[in-house]
Protein backbone atom coordinates (compact mmCIF):
# COMPACT_ATOMS: atom_id res chain seq x y z
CA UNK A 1 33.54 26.13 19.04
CA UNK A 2 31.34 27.74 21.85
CA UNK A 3 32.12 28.55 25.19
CA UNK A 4 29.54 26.30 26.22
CA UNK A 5 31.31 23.55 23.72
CA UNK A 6 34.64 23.92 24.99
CA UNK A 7 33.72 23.81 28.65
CA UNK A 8 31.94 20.83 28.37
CA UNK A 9 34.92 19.02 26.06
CA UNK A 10 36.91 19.98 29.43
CA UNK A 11 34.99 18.38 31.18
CA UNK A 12 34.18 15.29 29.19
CA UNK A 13 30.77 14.84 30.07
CA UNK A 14 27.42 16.08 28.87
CA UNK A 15 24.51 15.44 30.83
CA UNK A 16 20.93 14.18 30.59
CA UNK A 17 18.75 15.84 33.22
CA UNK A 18 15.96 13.21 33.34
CA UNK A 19 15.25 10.61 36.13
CA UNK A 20 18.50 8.78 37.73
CA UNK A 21 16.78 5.46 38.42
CA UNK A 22 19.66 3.60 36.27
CA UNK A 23 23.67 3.99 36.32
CA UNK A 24 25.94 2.77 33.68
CA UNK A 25 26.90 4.33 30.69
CA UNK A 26 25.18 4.77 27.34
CA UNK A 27 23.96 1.80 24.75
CA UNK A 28 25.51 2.33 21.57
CA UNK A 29 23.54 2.72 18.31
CA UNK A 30 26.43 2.00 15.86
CA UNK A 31 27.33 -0.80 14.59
CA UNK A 32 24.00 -3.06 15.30
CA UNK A 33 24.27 -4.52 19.21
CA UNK A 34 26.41 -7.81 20.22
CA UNK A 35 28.34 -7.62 17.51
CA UNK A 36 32.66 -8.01 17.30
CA UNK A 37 33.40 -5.29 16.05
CA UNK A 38 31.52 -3.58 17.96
CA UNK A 39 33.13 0.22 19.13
CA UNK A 40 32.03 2.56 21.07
CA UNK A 41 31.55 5.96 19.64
CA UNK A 42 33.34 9.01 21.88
CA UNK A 43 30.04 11.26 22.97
CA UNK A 44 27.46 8.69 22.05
CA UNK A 45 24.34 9.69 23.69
CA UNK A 46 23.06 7.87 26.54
CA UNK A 47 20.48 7.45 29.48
CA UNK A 48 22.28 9.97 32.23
CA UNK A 49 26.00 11.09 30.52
CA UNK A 50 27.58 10.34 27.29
CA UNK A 51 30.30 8.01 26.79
CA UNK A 52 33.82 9.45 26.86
CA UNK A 53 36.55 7.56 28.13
CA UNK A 54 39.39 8.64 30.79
CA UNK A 55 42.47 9.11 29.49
CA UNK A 56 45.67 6.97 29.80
CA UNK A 57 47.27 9.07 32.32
CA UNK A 58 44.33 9.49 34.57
CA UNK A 59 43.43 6.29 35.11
CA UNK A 60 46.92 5.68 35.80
CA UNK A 61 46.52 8.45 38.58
CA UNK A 62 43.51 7.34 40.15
CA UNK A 63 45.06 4.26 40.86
CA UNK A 64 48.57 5.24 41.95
CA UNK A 65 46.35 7.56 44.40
CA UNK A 66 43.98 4.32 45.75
CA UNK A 67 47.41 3.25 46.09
CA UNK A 68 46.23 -0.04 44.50
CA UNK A 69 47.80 -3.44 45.43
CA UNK A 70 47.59 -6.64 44.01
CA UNK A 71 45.95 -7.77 47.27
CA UNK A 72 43.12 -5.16 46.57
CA UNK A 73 39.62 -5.85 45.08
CA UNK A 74 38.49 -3.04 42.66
CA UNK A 75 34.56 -2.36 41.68
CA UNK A 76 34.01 0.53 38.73
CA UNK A 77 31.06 2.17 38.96
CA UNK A 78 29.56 2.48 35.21
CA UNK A 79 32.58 0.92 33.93
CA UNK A 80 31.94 1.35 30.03
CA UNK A 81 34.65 -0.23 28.03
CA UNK A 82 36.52 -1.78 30.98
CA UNK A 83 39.98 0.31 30.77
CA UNK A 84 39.91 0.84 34.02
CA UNK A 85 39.49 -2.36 35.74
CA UNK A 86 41.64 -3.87 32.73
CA UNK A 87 44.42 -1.81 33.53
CA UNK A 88 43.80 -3.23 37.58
CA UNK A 89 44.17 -6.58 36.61
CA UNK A 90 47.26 -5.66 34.39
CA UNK A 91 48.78 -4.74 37.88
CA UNK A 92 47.67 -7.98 39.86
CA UNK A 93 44.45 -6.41 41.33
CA UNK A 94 41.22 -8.67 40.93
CA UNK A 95 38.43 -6.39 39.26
CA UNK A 96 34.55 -5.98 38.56
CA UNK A 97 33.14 -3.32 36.64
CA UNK A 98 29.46 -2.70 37.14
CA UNK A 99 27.97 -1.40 33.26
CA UNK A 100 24.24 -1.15 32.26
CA UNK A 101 25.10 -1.17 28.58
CA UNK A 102 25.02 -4.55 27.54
CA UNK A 103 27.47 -4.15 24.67
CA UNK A 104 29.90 -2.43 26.74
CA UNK A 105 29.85 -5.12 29.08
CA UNK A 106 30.48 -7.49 26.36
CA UNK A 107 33.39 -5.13 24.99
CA UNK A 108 34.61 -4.80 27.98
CA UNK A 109 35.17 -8.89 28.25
CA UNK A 110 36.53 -9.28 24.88
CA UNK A 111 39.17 -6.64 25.91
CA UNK A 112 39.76 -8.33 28.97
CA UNK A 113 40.46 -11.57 27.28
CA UNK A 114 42.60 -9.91 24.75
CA UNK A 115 44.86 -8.32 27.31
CA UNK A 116 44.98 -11.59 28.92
CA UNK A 117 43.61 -10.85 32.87
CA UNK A 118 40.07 -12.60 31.87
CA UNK A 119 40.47 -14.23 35.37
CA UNK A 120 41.03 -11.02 37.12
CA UNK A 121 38.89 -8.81 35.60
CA UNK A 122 35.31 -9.77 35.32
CA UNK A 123 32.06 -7.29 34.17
CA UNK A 124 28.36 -7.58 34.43
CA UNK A 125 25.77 -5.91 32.92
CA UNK A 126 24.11 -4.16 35.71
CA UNK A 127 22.62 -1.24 37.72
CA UNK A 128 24.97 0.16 40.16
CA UNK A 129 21.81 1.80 42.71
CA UNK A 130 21.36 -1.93 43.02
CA UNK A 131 24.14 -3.60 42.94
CA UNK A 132 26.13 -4.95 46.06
CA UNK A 133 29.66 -3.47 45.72
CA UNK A 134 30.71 -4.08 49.75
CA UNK A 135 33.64 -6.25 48.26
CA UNK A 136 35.63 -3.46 47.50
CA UNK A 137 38.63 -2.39 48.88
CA UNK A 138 38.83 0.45 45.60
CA UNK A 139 36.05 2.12 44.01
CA UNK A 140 36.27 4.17 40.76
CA UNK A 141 33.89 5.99 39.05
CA UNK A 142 33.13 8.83 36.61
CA UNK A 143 29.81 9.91 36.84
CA UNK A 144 28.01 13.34 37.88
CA UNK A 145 27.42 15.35 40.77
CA UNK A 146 23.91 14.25 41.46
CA UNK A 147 24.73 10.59 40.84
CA UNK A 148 27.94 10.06 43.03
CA UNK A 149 25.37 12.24 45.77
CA UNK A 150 23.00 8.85 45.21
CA UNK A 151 25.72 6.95 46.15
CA UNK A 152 27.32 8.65 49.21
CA UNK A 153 25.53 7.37 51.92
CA UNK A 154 26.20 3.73 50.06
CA UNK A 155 29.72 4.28 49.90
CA UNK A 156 29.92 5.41 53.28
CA UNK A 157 28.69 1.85 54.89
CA UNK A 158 31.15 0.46 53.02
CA UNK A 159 34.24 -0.43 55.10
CA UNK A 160 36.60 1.65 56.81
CA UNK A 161 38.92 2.63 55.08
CA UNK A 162 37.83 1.77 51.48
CA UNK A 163 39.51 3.96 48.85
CA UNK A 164 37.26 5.72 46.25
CA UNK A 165 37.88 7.69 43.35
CA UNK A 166 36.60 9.93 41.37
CA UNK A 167 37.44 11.34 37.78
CA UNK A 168 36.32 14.77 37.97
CA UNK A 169 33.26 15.27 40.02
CA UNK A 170 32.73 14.96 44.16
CA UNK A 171 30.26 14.23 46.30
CA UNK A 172 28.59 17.50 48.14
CA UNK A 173 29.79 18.56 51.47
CA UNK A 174 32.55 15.19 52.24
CA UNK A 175 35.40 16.92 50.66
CA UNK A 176 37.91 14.72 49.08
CA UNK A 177 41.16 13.62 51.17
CA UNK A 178 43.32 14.51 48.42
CA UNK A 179 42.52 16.00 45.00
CA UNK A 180 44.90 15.49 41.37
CA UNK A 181 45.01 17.95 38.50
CA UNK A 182 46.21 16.66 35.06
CA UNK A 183 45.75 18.94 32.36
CA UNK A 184 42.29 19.87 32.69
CA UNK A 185 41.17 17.00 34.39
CA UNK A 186 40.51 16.71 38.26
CA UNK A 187 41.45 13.19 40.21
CA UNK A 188 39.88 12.91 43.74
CA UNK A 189 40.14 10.70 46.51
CA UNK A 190 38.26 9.71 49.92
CA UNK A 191 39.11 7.33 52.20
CA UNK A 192 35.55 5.54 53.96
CA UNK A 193 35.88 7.15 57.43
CA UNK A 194 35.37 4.59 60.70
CA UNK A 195 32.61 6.52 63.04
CA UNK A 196 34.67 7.93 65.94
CA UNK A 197 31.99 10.06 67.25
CA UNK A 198 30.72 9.89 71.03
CA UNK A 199 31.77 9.96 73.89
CA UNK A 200 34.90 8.25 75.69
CA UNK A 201 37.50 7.52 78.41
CA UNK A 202 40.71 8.79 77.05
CA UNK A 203 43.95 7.35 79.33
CA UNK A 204 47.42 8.34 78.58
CA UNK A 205 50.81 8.93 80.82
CA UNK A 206 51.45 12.19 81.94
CA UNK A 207 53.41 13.41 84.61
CA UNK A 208 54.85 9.81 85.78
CA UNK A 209 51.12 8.42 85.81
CA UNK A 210 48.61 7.19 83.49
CA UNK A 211 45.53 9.62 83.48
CA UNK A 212 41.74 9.03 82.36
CA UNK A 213 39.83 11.84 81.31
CA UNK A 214 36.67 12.25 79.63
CA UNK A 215 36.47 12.69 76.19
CA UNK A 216 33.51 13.51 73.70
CA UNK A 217 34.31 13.65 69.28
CA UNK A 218 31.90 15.16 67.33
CA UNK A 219 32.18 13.70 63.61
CA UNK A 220 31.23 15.31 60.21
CA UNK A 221 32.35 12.73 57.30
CA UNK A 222 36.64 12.15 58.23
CA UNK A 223 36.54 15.97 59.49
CA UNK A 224 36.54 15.75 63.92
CA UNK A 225 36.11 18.68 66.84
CA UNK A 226 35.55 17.79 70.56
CA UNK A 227 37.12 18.33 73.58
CA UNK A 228 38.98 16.30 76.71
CA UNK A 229 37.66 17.50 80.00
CA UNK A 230 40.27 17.95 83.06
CA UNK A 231 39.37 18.94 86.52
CA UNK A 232 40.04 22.15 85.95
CA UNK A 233 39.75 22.69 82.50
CA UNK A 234 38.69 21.93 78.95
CA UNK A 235 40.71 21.31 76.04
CA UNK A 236 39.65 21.57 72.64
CA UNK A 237 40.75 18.99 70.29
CA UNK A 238 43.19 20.69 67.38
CA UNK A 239 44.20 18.57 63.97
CA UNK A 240 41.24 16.24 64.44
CA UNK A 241 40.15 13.73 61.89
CA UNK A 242 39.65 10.57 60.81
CA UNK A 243 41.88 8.64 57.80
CA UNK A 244 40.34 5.06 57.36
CA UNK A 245 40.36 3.57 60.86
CA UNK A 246 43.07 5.66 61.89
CA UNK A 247 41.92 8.57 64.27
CA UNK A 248 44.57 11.54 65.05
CA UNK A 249 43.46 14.39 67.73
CA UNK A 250 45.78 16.81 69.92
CA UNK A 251 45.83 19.16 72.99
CA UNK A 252 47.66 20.84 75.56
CA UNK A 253 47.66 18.71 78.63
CA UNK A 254 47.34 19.54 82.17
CA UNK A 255 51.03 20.15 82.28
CA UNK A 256 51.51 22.31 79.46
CA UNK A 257 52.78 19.43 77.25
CA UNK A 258 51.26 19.19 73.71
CA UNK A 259 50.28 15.82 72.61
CA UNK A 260 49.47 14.59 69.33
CA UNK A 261 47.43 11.21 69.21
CA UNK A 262 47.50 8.77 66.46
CA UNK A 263 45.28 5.30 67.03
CA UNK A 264 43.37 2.75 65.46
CA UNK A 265 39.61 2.57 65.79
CA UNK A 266 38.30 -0.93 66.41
CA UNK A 267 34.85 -0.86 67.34
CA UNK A 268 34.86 0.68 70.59
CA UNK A 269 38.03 0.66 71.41
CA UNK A 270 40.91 3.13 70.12
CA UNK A 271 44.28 2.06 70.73
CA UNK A 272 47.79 3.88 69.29
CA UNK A 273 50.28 5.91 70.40
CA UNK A 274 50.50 9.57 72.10
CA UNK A 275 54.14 12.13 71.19
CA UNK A 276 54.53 14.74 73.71
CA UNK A 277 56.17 17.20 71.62
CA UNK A 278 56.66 19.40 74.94
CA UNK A 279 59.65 16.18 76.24
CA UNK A 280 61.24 16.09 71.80
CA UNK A 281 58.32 14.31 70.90
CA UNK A 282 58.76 11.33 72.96
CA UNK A 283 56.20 8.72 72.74
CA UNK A 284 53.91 6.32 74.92
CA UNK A 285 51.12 4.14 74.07
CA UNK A 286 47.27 5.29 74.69
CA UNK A 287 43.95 3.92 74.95
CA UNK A 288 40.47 5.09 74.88
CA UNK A 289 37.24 3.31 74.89
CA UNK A 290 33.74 4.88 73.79
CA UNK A 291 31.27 4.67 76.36
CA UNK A 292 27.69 4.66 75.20
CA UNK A 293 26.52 4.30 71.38
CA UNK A 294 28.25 5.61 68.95
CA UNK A 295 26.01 8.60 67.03
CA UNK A 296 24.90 8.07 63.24
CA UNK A 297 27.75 9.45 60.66
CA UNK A 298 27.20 12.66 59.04
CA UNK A 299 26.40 11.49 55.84
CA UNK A 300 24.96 8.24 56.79
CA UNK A 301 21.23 9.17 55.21
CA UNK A 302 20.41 10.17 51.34
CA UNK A 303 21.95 13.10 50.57
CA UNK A 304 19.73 16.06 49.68
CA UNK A 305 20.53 17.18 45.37
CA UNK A 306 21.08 19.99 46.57
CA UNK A 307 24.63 19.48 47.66
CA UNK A 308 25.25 18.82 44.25
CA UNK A 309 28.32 20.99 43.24
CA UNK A 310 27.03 22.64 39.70
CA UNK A 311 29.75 21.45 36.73
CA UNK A 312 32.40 24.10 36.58
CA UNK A 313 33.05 24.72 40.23
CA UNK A 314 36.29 23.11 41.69
């Protein structure tokens, strides 16, 4: 076995460097299409990546890290022969997986009904660059670099606080929340970041008195910087970023007293709780409410190929 060979075993994935129009996963040419006994052979060649599927123990990690619910919806992004929404559904979850190849899809179904979650896990044959997946409160997905870049700015309208993951590859400069090795094998995660940026009123207690004080956030993907302006000072925002709908900032008041804020974004209004950690971390509720528009997200537009991390980086 080659270098080459064995790197790209690691990786499970071997890639076809033509025109992304389409997701999915490939067709199958053996045995003849739409029939039962149809199986899918492990590197069959297809349209963008060949068909390998995850292992046991990382699907099981991508969902223990979406921190999946049976309350949660879960779309699969070129979902191939449905183990990963099936095992979803096998936990309570209601599932779609989104699959070009049509005899996947109909795989996928058959395995559904013989694991018994028919009604929770349903699959369509289907191209995910056009396909509405704004239902989700999980995504999953094992594609490449350059196609989970297509999707980005997608994924990032969904709703705050959406939980996506990826086996193996990321997406360009939004750096995953929290990253899994297993064996080989790299998990990530992102949580869909609410757009905090702008400019605000912050107004806490400090000193026996609530205080209002001007506050601007600056936004790149979850990651924040910005300052609150006093009279007689400015103080630059430490810890700052953005989980879901949950915002969390500090500074060093005009006291001396370092705060740490932790509130939830609704709209235009941010409302949570501020610990002086200067007074044993006591704590005291806060507001803040943006005053003019709130700026586009980094991220929101088509992200340049570029980005694209080549395979083999981490």
């Amino acid at each position: 076995m080659t270098p080459q060979t064995m790197f790209l075993h690691r990786r499970q994935v071997l890639t076809a460097t033509g025109a992304l129009a389409l997701g999915g996963l490939a067709r199958a040419q053996q045995p003849p299409a739409g029939g039962a006994g149809y199986e899918p052979q492990r590197g069959q060649s297809g349209k963008d990546v060949i068909w390998i599927p995850s292992p046991d123990a990382l699907v099981n990690r991508m969902l223990r890290m979406a921190q999946l619910t049976p309350k949660d919806y879960v779309i699969d992004l070129g979902s191939g022969d449905g183990k990963i929404v099936i095992a979803a559904a096998l936990e309570g979850a209601q599932g779609l997986g989104i699959e070009y190849n049509p005899d996947l899809v109909e795989l996928s179904r058959r395995r559904a009904q013989q694991a018994g979650v028919a009604g929770r896990a349903r699959f369509e044959k289907a191209d995910i660059f056009e396909s509405d997946f704004s239902r989700a409160d999980v995504i999953t997905m094992y594609l490449l670099p350059q196609l989970n870049l297509r999707l980005r700015h997608h994924i990032l309208a969904l709703k705050p606080g959406t939980r996506v993951v990826s086996h193996e590859f990321r997406m360009g400069r939004w750096r995953p929340d929290e990253t899994a090795r297993i064996a080989a094998a790299s998990v990530h995660l992102w949580l869909v970041p609410a757009n905090a940026g702008g400019d605000w009123t912050l107004s806490f207690p400090q000193g026996g008195q609530t205080v209002s004080v001007p506050m601007s956030l600056r936004q790149s993907f979850q990651m924040l910087d910005g300052n609150a302006r006093f009279p007689d000072f400015e103080a630059q925002l430490r810890e700052a970023r953005v989980a879901g709908t949950q915002v969390s900032f500090g500074f060093t008041d005009a006291l001396g007293h370092l705060r740490r804020f932790s509130g939830r974004l609704a709209d235009d209004a941010l409302t949570g709780s501020v610990y002086d950690f200067s007074a044993g971390g006591a704590r005291a509720p806060f507001s803040a409410r943006r005053t003019g528009a709130a700026p586009p997200l980094d991220g929101a537009a088509p992200a340049p190929e570029s980005e694209a991390e080549p395979l083999g980086t981490e």
